[in-house]
PDB file of N, CA and C in Angstrom:
ATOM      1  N   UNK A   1     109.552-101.588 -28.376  1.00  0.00           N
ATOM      2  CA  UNK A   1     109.334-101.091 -27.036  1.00  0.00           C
ATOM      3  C   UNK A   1     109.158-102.243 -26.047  1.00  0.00           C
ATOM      4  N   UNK A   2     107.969-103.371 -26.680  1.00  0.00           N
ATOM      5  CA  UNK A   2     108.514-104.450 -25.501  1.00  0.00           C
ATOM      6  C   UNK A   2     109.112-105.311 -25.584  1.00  0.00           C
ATOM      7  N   UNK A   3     110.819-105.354 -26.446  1.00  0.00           N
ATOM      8  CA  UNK A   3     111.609-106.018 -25.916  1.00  0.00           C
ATOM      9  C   UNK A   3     112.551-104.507 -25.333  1.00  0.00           C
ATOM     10  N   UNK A   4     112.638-103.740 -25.040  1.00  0.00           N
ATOM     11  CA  UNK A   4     113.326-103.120 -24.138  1.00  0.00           C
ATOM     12  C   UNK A   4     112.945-103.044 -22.798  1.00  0.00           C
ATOM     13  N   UNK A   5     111.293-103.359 -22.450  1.00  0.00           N
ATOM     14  CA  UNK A   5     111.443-103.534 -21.339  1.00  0.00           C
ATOM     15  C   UNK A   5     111.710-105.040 -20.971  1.00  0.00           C
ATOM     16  N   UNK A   6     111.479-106.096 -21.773  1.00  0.00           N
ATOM     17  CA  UNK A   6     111.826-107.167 -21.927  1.00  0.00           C
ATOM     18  C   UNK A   6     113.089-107.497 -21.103  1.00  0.00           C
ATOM     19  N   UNK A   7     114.027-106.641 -21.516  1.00  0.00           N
ATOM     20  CA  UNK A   7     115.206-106.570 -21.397  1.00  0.00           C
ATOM     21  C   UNK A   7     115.792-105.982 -20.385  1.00  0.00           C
ATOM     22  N   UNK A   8     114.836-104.826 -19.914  1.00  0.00           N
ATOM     23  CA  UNK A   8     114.999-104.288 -18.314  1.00  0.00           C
ATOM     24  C   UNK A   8     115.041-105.288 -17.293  1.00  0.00           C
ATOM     25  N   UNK A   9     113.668-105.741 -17.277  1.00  0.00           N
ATOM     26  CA  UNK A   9     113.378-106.794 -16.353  1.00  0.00           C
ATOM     27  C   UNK A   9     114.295-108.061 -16.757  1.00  0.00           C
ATOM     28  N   UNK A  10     114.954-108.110 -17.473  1.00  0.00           N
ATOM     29  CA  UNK A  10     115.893-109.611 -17.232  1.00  0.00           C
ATOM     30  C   UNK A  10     116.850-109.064 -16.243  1.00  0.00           C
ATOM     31  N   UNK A  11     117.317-108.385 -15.768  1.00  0.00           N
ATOM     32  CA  UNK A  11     118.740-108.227 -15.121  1.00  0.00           C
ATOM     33  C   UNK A  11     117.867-108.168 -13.238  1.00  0.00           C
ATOM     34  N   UNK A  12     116.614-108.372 -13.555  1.00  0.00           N
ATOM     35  CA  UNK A  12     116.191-107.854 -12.037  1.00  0.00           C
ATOM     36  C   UNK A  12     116.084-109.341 -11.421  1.00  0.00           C
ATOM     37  N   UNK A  13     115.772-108.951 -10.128  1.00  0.00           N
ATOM     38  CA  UNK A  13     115.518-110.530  -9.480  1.00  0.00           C
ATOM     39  C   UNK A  13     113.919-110.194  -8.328  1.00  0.00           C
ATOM     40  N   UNK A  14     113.469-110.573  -7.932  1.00  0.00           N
ATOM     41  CA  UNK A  14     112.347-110.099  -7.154  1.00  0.00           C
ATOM     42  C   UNK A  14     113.002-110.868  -6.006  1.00  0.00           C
ATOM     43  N   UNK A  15     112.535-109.889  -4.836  1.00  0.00           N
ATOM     44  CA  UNK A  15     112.723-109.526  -3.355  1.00  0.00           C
ATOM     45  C   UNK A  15     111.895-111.352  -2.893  1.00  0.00           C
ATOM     46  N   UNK A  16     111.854-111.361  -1.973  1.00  0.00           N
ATOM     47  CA  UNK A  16     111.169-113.173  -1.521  1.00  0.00           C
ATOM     48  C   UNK A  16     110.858-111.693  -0.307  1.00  0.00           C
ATOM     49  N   UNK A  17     109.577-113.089   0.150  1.00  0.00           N
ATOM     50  CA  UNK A  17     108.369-112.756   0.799  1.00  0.00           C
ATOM     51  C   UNK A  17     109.208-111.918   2.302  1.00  0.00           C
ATOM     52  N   UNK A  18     110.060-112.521   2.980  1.00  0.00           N
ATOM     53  CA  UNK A  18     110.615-112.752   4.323  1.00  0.00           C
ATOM     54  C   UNK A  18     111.235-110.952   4.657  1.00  0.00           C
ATOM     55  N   UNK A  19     112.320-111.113   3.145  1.00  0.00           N
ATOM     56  CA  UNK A  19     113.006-109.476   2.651  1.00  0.00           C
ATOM     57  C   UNK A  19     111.924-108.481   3.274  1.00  0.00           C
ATOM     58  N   UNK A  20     111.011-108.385   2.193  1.00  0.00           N
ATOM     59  CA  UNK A  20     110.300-107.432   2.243  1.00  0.00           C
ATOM     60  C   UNK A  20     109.271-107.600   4.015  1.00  0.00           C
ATOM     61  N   UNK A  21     109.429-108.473   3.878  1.00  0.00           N
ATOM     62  CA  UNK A  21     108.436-108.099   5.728  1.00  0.00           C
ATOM     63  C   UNK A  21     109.695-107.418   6.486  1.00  0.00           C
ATOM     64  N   UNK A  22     110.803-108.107   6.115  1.00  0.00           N
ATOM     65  CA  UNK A  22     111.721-107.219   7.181  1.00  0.00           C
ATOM     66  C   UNK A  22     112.171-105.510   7.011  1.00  0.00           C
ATOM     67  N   UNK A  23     112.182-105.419   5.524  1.00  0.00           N
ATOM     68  CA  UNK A  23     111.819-104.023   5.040  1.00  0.00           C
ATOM     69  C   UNK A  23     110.643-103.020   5.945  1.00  0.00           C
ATOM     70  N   UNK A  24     109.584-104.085   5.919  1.00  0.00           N
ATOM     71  CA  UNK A  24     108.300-103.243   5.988  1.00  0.00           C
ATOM     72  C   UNK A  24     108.673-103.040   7.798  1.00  0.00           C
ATOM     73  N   UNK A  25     109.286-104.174   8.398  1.00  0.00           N
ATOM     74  CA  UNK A  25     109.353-103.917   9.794  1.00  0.00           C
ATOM     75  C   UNK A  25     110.545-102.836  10.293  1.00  0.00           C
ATOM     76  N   UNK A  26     111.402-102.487   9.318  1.00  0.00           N
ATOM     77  CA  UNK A  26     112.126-101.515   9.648  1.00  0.00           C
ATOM     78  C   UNK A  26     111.601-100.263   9.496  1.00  0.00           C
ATOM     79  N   UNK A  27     111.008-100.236   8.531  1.00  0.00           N
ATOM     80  CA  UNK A  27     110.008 -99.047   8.165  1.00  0.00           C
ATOM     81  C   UNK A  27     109.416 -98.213   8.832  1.00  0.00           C
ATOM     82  N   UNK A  28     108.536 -99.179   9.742  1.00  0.00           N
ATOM     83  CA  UNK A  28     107.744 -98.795  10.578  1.00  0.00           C
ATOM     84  C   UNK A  28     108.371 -98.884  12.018  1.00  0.00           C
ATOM     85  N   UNK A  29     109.561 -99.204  12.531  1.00  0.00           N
ATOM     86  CA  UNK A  29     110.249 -98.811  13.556  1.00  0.00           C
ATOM     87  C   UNK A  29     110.557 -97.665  13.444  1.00  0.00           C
ATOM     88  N   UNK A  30     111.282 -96.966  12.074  1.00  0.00           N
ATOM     89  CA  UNK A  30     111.684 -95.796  11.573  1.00  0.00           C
ATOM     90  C   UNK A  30     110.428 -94.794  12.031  1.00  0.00           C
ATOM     91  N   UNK A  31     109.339 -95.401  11.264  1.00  0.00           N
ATOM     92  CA  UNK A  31     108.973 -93.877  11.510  1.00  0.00           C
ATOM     93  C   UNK A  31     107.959 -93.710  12.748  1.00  0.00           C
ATOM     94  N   UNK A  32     108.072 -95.144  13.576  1.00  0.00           N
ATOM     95  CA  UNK A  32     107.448 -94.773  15.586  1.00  0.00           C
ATOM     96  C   UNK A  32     108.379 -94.389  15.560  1.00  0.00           C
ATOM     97  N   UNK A  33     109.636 -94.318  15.758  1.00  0.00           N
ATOM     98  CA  UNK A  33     110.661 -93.528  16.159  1.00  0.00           C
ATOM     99  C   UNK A  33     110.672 -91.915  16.387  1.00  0.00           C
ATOM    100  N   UNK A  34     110.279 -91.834  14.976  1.00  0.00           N
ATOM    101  CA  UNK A  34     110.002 -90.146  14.806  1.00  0.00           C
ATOM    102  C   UNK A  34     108.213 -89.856  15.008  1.00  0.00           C
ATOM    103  N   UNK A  35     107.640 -90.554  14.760  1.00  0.00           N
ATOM    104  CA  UNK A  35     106.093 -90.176  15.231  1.00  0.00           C
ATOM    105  C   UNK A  35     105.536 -90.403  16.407  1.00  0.00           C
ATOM    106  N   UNK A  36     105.792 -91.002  17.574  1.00  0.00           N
ATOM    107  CA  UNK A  36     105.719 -91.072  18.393  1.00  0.00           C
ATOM    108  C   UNK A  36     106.664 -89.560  19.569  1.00  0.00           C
ATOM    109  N   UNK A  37     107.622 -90.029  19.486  1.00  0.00           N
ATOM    110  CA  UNK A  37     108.009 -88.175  19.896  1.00  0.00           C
ATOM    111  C   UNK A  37     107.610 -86.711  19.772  1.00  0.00           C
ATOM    112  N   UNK A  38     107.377 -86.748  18.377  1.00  0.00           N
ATOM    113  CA  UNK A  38     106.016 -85.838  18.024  1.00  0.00           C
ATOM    114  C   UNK A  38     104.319 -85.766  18.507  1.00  0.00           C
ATOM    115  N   UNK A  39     104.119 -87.273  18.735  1.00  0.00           N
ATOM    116  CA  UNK A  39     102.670 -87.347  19.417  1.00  0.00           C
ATOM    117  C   UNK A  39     102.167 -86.973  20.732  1.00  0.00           C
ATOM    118  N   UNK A  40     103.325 -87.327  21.660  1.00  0.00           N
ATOM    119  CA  UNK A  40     103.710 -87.376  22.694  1.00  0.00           C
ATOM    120  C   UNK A  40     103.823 -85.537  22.826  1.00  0.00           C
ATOM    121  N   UNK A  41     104.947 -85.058  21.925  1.00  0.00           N
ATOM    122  CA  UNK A  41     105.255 -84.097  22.723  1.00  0.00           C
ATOM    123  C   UNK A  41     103.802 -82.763  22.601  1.00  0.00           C
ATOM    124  N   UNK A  42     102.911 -83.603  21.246  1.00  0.00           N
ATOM    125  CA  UNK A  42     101.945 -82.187  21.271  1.00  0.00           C
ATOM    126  C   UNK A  42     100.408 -82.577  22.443  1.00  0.00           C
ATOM    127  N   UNK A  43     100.226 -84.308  22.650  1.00  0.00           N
ATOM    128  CA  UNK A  43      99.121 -84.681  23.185  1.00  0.00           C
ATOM    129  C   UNK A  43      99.539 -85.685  24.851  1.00  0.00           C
ATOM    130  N   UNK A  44     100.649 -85.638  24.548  1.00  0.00           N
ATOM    131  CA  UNK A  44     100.956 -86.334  26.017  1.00  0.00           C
ATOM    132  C   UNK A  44     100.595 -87.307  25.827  1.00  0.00           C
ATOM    133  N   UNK A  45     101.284 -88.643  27.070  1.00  0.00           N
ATOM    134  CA  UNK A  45     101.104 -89.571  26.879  1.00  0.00           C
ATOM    135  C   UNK A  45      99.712 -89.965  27.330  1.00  0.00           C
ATOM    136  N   UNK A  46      98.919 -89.296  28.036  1.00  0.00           N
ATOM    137  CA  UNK A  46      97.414 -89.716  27.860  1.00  0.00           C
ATOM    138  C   UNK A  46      96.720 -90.342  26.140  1.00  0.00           C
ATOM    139  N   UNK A  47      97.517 -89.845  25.192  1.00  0.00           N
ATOM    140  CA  UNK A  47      97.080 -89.958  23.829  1.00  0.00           C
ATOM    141  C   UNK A  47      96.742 -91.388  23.462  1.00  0.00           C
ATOM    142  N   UNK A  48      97.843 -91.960  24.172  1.00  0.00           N
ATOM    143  CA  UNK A  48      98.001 -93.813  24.251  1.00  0.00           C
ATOM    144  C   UNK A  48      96.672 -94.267  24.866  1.00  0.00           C
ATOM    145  N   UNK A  49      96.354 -93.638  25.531  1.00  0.00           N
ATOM    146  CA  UNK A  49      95.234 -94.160  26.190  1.00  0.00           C
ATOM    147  C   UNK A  49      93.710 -93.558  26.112  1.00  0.00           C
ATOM    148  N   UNK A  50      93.617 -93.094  25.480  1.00  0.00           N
ATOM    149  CA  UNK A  50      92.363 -92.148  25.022  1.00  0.00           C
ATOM    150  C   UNK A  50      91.456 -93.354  24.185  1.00  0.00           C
ATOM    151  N   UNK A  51      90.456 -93.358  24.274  1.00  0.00           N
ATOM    152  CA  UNK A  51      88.937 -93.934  23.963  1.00  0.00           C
ATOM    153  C   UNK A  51      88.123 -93.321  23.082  1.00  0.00           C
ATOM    154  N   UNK A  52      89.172 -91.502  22.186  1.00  0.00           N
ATOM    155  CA  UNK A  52      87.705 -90.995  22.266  1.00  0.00           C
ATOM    156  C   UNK A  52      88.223 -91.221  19.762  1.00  0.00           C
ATOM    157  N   UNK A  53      89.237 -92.170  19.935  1.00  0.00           N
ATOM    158  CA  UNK A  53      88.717 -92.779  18.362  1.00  0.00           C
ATOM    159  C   UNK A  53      89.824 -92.836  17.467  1.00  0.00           C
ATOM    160  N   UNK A  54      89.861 -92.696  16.257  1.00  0.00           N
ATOM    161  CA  UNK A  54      90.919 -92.760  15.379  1.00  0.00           C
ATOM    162  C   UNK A  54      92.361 -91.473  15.711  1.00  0.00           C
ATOM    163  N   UNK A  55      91.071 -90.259  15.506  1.00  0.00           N
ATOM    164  CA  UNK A  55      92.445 -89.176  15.290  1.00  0.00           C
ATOM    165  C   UNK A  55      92.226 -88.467  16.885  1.00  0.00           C
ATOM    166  N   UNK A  56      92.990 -87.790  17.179  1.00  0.00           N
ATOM    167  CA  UNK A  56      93.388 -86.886  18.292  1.00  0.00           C
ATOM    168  C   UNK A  56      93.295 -85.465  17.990  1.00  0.00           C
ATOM    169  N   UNK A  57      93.451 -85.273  17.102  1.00  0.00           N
ATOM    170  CA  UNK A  57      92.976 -83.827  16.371  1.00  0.00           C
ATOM    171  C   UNK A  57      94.090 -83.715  14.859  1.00  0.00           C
ATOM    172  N   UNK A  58      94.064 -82.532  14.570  1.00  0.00           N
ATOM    173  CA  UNK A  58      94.923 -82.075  12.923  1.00  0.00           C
ATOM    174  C   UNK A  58      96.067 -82.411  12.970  1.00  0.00           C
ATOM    175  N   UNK A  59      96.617 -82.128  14.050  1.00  0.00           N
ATOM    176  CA  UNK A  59      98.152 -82.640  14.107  1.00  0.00           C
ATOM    177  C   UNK A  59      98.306 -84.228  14.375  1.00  0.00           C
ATOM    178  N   UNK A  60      97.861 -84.786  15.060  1.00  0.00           N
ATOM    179  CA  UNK A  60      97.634 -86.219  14.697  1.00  0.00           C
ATOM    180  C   UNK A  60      97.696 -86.935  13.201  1.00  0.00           C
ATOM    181  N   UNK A  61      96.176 -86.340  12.661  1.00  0.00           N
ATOM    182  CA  UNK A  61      96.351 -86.555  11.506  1.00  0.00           C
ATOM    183  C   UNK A  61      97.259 -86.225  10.658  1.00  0.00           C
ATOM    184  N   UNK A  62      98.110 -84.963  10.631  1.00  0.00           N
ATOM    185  CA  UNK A  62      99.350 -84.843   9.766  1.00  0.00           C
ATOM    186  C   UNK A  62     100.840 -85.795  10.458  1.00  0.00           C
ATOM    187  N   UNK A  63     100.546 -85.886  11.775  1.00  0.00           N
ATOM    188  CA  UNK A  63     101.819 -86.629  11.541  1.00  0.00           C
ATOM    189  C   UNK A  63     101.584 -87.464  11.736  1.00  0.00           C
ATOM    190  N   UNK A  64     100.592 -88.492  11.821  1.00  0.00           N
ATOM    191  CA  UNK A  64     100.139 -90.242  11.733  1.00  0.00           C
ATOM    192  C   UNK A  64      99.897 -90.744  10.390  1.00  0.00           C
ATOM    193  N   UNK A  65      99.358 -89.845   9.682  1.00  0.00           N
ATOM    194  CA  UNK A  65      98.771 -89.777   8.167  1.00  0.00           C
ATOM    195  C   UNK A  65      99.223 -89.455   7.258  1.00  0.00           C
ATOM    196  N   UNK A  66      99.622 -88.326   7.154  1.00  0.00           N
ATOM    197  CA  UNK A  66     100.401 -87.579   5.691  1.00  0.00           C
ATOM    198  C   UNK A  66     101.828 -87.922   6.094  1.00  0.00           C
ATOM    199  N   UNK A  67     102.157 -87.806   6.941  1.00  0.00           N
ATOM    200  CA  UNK A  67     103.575 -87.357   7.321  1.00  0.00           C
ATOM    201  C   UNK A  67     104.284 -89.066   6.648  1.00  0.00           C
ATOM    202  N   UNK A  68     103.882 -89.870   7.299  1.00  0.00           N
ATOM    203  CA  UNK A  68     104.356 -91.159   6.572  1.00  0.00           C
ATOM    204  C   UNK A  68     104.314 -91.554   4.814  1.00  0.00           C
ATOM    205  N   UNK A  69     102.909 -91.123   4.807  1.00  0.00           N
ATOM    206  CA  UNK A  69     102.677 -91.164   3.292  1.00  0.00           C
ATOM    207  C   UNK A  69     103.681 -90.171   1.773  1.00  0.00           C
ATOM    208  N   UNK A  70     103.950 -88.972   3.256  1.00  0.00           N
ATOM    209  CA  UNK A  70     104.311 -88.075   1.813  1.00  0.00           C
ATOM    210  C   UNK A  70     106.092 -88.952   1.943  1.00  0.00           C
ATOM    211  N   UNK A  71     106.670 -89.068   3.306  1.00  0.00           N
ATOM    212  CA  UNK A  71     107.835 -89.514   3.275  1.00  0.00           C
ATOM    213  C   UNK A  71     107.892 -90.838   2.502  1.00  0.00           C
ATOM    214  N   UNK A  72     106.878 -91.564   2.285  1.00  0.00           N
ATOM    215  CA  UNK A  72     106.983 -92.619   1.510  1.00  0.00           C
ATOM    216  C   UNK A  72     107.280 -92.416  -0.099  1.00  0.00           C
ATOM    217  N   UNK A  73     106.379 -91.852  -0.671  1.00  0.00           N
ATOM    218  CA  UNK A  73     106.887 -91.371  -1.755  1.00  0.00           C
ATOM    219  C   UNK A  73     107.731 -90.516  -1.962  1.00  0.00           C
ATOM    220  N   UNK A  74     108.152 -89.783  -1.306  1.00  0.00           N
ATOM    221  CA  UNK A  74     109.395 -89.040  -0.855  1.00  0.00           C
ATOM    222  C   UNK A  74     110.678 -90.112  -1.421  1.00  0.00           C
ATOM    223  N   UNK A  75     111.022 -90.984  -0.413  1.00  0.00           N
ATOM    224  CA  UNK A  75     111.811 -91.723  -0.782  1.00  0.00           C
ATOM    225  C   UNK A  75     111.796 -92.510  -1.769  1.00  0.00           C
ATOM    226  N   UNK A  76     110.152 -92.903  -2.231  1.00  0.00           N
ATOM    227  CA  UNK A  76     110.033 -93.720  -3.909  1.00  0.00           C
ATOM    228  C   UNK A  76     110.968 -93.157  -4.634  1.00  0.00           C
ATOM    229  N   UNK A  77     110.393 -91.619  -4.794  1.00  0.00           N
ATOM    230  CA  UNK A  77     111.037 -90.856  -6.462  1.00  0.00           C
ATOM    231  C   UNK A  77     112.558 -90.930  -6.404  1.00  0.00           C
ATOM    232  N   UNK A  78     112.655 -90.304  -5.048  1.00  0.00           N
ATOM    233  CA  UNK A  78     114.392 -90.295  -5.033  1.00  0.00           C
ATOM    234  C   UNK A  78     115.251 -90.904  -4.905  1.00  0.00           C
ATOM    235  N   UNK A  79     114.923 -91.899  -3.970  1.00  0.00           N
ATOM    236  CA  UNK A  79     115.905 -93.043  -3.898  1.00  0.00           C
ATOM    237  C   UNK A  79     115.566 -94.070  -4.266  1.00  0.00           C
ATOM    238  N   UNK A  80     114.593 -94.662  -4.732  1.00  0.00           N
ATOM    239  CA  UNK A  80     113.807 -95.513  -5.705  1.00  0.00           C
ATOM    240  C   UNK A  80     113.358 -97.186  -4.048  1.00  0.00           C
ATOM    241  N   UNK A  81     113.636 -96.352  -3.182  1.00  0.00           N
ATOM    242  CA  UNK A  81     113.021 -97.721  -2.268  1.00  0.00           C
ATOM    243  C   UNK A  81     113.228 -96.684  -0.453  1.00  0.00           C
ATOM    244  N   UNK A  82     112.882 -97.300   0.228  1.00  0.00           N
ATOM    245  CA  UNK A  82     112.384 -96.802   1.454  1.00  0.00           C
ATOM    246  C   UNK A  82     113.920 -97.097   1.999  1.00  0.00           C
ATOM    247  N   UNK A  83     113.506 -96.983   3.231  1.00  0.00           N
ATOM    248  CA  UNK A  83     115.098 -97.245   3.890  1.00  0.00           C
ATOM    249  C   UNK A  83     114.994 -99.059   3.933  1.00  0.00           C
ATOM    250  N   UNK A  84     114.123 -99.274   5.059  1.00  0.00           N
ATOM    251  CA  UNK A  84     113.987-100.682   4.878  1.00  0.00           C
ATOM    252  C   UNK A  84     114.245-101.770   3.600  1.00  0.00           C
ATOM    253  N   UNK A  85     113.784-101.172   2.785  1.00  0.00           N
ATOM    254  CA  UNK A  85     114.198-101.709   1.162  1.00  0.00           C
ATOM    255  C   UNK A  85     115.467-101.351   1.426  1.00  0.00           C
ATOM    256  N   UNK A  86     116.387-100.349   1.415  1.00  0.00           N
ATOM    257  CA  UNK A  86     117.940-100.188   1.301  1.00  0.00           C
ATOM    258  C   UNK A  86     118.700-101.191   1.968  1.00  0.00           C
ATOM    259  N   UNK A  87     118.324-101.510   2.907  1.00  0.00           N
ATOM    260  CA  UNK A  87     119.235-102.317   3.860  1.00  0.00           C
ATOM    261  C   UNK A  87     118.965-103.478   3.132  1.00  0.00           C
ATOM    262  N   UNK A  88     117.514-103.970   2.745  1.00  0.00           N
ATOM    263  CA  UNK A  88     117.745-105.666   2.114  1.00  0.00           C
ATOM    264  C   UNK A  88     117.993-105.409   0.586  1.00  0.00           C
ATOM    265  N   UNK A  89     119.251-104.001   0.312  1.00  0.00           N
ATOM    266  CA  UNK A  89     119.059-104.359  -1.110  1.00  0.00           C
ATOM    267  C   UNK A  89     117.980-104.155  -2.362  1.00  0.00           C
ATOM    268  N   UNK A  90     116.591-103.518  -1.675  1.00  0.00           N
ATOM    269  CA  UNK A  90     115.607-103.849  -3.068  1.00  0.00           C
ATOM    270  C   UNK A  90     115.276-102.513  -3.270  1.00  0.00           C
ATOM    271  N   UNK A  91     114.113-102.579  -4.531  1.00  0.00           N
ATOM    272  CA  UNK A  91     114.139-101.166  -5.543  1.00  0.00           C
ATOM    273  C   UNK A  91     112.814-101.295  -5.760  1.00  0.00           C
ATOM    274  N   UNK A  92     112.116 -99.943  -5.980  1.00  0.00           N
ATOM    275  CA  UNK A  92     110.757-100.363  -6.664  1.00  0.00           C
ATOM    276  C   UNK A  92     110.882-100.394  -8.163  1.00  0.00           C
TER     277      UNK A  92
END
Protein backbone atom coordinates (compact mmCIF):
# COMPACT_ATOMS: atom_id res chain seq x y z
CA UNK A 1 0.00 0.00 0.00
CA UNK A 2 2.85 2.43 0.52
CA UNK A 3 4.57 1.93 -2.48
CA UNK A 4 1.37 2.63 -4.43
CA UNK A 5 1.03 5.71 -3.04
CA UNK A 6 4.70 5.99 -3.36
CA UNK A 7 4.10 5.80 -6.77
CA UNK A 8 1.12 8.21 -7.05
CA UNK A 9 3.01 10.97 -5.80
CA UNK A 10 6.04 10.42 -8.16
CA UNK A 11 4.26 11.64 -11.31
CA UNK A 12 3.06 14.90 -9.29
CA UNK A 13 5.00 18.12 -9.08
CA UNK A 14 3.91 20.74 -6.33
CA UNK A 15 2.43 24.17 -7.31
CA UNK A 16 5.46 27.08 -6.12
CA UNK A 17 4.39 29.64 -3.73
CA UNK A 18 3.59 32.64 -6.53
CA UNK A 19 0.91 29.84 -8.58
CA UNK A 20 -1.06 29.38 -5.82
CA UNK A 21 -1.33 33.18 -4.56
CA UNK A 22 -2.44 33.82 -8.03
CA UNK A 23 -5.00 30.96 -7.75
CA UNK A 24 -6.10 32.24 -4.42
CA UNK A 25 -6.36 35.87 -6.09
CA UNK A 26 -8.56 34.69 -8.78
CA UNK A 27 -10.65 33.00 -6.42
CA UNK A 28 -11.56 35.61 -4.58
CA UNK A 29 -12.20 38.05 -7.54
CA UNK A 30 -14.59 35.18 -8.60
CA UNK A 31 -16.52 35.08 -5.90
CA UNK A 32 -16.70 39.44 -5.07
CA UNK A 33 -17.95 39.16 -8.32
CA UNK A 34 -20.91 37.13 -7.42
CA UNK A 35 -21.11 38.17 -3.63
CA UNK A 36 -21.04 41.48 -3.79
CA UNK A 37 -24.14 41.82 -6.27
CA UNK A 38 -26.00 39.77 -3.97
CA UNK A 39 -24.99 42.02 -0.92
CA UNK A 40 -25.74 44.99 -2.48
CA UNK A 41 -28.87 43.95 -3.98
CA UNK A 42 -30.47 42.63 -0.45
CA UNK A 43 -28.61 45.53 1.99
CA UNK A 44 -27.66 48.35 -0.30
CA UNK A 45 -24.73 49.95 -0.62
CA UNK A 46 -24.95 51.52 2.86
CA UNK A 47 -23.73 47.79 3.85
CA UNK A 48 -20.07 49.00 2.83
CA UNK A 49 -20.30 51.38 5.24
CA UNK A 50 -22.05 50.23 8.28
CA UNK A 51 -20.16 50.22 11.82
CA UNK A 52 -22.63 48.07 13.34
CA UNK A 53 -19.91 44.62 12.97
CA UNK A 54 -19.12 41.41 11.28
CA UNK A 55 -22.52 40.19 9.83
CA UNK A 56 -25.45 42.33 8.43
CA UNK A 57 -27.95 39.80 9.18
CA UNK A 58 -28.74 35.76 7.84
CA UNK A 59 -28.38 36.51 4.46
CA UNK A 60 -25.07 38.05 4.84
CA UNK A 61 -24.00 35.29 6.62
CA UNK A 62 -25.14 32.72 3.97
CA UNK A 63 -23.77 34.46 1.22
CA UNK A 64 -20.37 35.81 2.81
CA UNK A 65 -19.98 32.51 4.75
CA UNK A 66 -21.45 29.34 3.57
CA UNK A 67 -21.97 30.33 0.18
CA UNK A 68 -18.07 30.43 -0.51
CA UNK A 69 -17.31 27.57 1.69
CA UNK A 70 -19.89 25.13 0.35
CA UNK A 71 -18.74 26.31 -3.38
CA UNK A 72 -15.33 25.53 -2.28
CA UNK A 73 -15.73 22.12 -1.64
CA UNK A 74 -18.13 22.00 -4.24
CA UNK A 75 -15.48 22.34 -6.66
CA UNK A 76 -12.83 20.14 -4.41
CA UNK A 77 -14.94 16.83 -4.96
CA UNK A 78 -15.73 17.51 -8.49
CA UNK A 79 -13.30 19.03 -10.20
CA UNK A 80 -10.53 18.26 -7.86
CA UNK A 81 -9.26 22.22 -7.67
CA UNK A 82 -11.09 25.65 -7.64
CA UNK A 83 -11.18 27.65 -10.72
CA UNK A 84 -8.13 29.62 -9.82
CA UNK A 85 -6.21 26.30 -9.43
CA UNK A 86 -7.60 25.45 -13.13
CA UNK A 87 -6.13 28.21 -14.85
CA UNK A 88 -2.50 27.62 -13.13
CA UNK A 89 -2.93 24.00 -13.88
CA UNK A 90 -3.05 22.56 -10.15
CA UNK A 91 -5.08 19.77 -8.27
CA UNK A 92 -5.69 19.04 -4.74
Amino acid sequence: MASDLMRDQEGMEYVGFWARTGATIIDWILLLAIITPLVVSIYGWEYFNAESGWLAGPADFLISWVFPAVATVMFWAYKRATPGKMVVSAQI
